[in-house]
PDB file of N, CA and C in Angstrom:
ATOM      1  N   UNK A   1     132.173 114.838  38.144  1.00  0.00           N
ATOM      2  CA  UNK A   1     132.893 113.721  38.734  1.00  0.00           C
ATOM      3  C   UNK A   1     131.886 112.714  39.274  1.00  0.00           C
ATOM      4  N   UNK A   2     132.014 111.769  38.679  1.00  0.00           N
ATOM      5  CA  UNK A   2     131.216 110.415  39.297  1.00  0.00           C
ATOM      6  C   UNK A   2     131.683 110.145  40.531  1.00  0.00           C
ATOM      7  N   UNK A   3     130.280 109.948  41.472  1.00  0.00           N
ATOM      8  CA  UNK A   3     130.721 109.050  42.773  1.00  0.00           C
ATOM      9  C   UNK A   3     131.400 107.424  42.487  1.00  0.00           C
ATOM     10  N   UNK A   4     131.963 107.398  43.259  1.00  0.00           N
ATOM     11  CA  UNK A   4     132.835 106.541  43.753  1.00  0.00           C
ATOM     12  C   UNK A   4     131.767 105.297  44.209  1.00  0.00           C
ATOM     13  N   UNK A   5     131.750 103.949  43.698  1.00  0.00           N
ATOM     14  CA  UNK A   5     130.915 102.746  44.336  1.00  0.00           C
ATOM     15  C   UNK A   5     132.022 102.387  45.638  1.00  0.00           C
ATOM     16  N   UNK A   6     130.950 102.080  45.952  1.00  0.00           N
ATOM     17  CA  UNK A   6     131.398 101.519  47.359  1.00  0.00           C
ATOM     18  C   UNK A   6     131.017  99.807  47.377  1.00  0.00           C
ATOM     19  N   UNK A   7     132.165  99.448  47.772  1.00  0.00           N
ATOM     20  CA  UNK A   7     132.092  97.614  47.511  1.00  0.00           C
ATOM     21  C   UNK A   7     131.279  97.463  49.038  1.00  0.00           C
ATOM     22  N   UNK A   8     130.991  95.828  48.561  1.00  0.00           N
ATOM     23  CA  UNK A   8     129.982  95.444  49.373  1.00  0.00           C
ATOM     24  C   UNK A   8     131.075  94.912  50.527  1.00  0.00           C
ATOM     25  N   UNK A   9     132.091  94.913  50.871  1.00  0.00           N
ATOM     26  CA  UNK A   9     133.062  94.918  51.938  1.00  0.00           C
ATOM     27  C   UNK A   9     133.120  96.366  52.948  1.00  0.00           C
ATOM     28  N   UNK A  10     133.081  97.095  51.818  1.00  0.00           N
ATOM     29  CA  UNK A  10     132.693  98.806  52.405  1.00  0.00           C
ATOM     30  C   UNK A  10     131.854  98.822  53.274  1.00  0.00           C
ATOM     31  N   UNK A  11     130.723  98.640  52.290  1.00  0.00           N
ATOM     32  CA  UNK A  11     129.365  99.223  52.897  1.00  0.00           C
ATOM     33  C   UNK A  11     129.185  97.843  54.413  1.00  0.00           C
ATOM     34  N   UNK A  12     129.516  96.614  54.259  1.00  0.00           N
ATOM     35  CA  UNK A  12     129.356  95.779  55.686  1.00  0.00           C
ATOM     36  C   UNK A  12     130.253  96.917  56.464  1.00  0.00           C
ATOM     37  N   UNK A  13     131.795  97.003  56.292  1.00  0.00           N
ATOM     38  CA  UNK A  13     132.199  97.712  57.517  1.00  0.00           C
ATOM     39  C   UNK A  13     131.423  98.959  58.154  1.00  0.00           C
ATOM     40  N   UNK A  14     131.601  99.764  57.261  1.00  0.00           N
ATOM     41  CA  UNK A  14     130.736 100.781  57.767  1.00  0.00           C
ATOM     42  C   UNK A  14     129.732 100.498  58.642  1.00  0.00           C
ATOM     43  N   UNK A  15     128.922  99.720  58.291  1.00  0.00           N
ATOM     44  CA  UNK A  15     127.236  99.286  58.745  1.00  0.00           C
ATOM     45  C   UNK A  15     127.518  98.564  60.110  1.00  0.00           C
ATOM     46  N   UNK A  16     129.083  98.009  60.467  1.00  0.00           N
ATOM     47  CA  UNK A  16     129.206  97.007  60.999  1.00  0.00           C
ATOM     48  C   UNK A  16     129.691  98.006  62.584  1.00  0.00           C
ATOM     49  N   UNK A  17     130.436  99.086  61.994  1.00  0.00           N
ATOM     50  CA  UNK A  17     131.449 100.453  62.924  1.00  0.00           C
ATOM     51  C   UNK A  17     130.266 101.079  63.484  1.00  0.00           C
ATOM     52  N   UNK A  18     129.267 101.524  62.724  1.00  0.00           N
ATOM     53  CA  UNK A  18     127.955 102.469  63.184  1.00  0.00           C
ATOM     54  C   UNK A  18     127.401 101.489  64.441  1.00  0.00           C
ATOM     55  N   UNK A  19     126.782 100.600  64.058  1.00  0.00           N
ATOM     56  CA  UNK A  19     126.439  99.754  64.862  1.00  0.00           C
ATOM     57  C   UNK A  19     127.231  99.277  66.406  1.00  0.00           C
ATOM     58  N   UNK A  20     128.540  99.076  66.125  1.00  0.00           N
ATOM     59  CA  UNK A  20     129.561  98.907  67.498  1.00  0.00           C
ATOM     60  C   UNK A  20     129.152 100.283  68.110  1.00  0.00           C
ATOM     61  N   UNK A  21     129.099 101.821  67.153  1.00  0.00           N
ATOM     62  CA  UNK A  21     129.545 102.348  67.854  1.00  0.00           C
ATOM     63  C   UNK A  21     128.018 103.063  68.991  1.00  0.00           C
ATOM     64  N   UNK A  22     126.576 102.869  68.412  1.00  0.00           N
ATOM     65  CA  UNK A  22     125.545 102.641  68.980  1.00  0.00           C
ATOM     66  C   UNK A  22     125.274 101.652  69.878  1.00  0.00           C
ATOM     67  N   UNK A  23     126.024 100.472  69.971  1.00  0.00           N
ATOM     68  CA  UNK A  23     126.244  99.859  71.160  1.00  0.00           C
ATOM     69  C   UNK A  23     126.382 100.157  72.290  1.00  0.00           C
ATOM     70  N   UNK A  24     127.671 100.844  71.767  1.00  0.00           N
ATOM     71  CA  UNK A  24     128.846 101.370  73.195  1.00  0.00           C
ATOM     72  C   UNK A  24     127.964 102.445  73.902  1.00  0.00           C
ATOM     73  N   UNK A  25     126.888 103.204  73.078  1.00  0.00           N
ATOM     74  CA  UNK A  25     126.181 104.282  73.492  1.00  0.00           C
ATOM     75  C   UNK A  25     125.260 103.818  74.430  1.00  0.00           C
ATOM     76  N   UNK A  26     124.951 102.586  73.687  1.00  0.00           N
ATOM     77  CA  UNK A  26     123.544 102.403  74.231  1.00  0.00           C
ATOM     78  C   UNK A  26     124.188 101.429  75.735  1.00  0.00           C
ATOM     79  N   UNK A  27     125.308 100.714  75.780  1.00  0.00           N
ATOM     80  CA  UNK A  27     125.576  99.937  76.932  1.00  0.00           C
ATOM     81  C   UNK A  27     126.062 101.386  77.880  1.00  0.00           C
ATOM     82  N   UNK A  28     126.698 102.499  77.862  1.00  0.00           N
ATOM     83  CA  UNK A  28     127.184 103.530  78.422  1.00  0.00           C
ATOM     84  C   UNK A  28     125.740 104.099  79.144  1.00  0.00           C
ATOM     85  N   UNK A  29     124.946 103.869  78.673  1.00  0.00           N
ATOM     86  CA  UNK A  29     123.319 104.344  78.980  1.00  0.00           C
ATOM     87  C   UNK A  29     122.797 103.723  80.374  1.00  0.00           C
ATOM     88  N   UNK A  30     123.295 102.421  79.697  1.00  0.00           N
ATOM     89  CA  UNK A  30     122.392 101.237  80.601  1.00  0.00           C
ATOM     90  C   UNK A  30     123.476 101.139  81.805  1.00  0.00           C
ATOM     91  N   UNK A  31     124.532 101.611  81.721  1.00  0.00           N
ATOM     92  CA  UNK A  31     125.579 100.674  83.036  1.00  0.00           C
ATOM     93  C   UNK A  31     125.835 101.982  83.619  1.00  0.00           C
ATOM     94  N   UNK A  32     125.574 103.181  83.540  1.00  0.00           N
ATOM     95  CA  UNK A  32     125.762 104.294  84.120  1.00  0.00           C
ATOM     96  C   UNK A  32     126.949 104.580  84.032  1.00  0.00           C
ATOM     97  N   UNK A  33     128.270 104.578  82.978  1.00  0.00           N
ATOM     98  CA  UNK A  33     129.349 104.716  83.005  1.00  0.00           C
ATOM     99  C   UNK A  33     129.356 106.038  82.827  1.00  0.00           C
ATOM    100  N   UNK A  34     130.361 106.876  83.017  1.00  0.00           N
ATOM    101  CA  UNK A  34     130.288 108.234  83.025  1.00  0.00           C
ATOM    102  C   UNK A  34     131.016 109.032  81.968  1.00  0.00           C
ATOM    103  N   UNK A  35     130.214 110.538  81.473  1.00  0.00           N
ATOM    104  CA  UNK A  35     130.261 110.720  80.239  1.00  0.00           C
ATOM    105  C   UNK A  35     132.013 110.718  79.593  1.00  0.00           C
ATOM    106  N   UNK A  36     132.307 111.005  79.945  1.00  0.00           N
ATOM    107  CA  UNK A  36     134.350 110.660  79.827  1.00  0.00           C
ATOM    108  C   UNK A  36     134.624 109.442  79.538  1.00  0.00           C
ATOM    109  N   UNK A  37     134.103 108.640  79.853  1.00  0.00           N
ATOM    110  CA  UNK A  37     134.441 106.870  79.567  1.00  0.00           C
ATOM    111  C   UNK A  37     133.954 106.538  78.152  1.00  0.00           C
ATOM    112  N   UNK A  38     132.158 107.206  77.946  1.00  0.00           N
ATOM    113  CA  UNK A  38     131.744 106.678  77.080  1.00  0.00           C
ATOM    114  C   UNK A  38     132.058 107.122  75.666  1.00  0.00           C
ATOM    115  N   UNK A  39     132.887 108.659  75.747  1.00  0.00           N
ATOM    116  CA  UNK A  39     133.218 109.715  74.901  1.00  0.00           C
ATOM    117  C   UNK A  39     134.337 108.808  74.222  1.00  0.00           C
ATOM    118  N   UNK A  40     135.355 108.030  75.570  1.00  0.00           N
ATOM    119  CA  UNK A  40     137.104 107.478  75.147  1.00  0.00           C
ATOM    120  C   UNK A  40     136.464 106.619  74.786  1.00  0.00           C
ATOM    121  N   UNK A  41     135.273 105.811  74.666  1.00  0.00           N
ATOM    122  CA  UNK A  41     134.943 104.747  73.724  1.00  0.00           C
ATOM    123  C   UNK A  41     134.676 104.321  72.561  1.00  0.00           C
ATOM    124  N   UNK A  42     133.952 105.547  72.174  1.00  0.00           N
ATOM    125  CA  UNK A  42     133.371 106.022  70.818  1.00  0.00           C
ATOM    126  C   UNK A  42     134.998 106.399  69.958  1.00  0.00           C
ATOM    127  N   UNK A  43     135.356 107.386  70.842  1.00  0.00           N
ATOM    128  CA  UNK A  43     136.884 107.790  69.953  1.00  0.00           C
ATOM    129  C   UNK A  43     137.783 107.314  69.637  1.00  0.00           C
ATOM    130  N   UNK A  44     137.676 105.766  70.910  1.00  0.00           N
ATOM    131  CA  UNK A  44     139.072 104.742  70.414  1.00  0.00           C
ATOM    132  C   UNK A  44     138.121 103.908  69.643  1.00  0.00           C
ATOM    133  N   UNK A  45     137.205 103.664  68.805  1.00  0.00           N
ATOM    134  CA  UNK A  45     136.269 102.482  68.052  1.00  0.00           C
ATOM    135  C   UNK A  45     136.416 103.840  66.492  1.00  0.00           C
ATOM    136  N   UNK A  46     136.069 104.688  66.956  1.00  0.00           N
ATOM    137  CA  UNK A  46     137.011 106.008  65.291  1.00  0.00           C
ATOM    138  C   UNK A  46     137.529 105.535  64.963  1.00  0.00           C
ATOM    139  N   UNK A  47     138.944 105.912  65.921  1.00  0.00           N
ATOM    140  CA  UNK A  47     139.850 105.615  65.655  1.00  0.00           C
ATOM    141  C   UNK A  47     140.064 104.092  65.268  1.00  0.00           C
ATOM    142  N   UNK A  48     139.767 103.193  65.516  1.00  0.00           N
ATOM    143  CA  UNK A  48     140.241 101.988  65.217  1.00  0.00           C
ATOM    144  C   UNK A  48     139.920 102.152  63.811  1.00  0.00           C
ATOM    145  N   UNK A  49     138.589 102.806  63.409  1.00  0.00           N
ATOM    146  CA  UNK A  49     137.905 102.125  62.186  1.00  0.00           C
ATOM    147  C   UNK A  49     138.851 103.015  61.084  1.00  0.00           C
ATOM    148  N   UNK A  50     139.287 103.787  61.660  1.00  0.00           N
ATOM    149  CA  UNK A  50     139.989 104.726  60.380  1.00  0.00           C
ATOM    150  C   UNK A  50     141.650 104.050  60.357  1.00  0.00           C
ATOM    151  N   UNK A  51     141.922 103.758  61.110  1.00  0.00           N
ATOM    152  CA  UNK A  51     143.092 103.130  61.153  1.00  0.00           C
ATOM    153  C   UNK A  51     143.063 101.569  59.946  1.00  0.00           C
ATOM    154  N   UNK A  52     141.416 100.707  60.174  1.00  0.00           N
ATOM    155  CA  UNK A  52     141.292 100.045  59.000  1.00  0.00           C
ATOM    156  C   UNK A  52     141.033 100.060  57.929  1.00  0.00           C
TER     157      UNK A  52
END
């Protein structure tokens, strides 16, 4: 079975979700938010991305 291409709409989102979601990590780092906040952040930005 051949892989599947991935359009260049794909591969931006993806690249685009990873990135938000290393953000949120890296601002959760810097602002001292606490680990429960930064966990519901990551999981509702998942979730969003699988929902698109």
């Amino acid at each position: 079975m051949k892989p599947r291409k991935v359009s260049d709409d794909e591969a931006l989102f993806e690249q685009t979700i990873k990135s938000l979601e290393s953000q949120v990590t890296n601002v959760g780092a810097h602002l001292t938010v606490d680990t429960q906040a930064r966990l519901l952040y990551v999981q509702e930005i998942k979730q969003m991305s699988d929902r698109l």
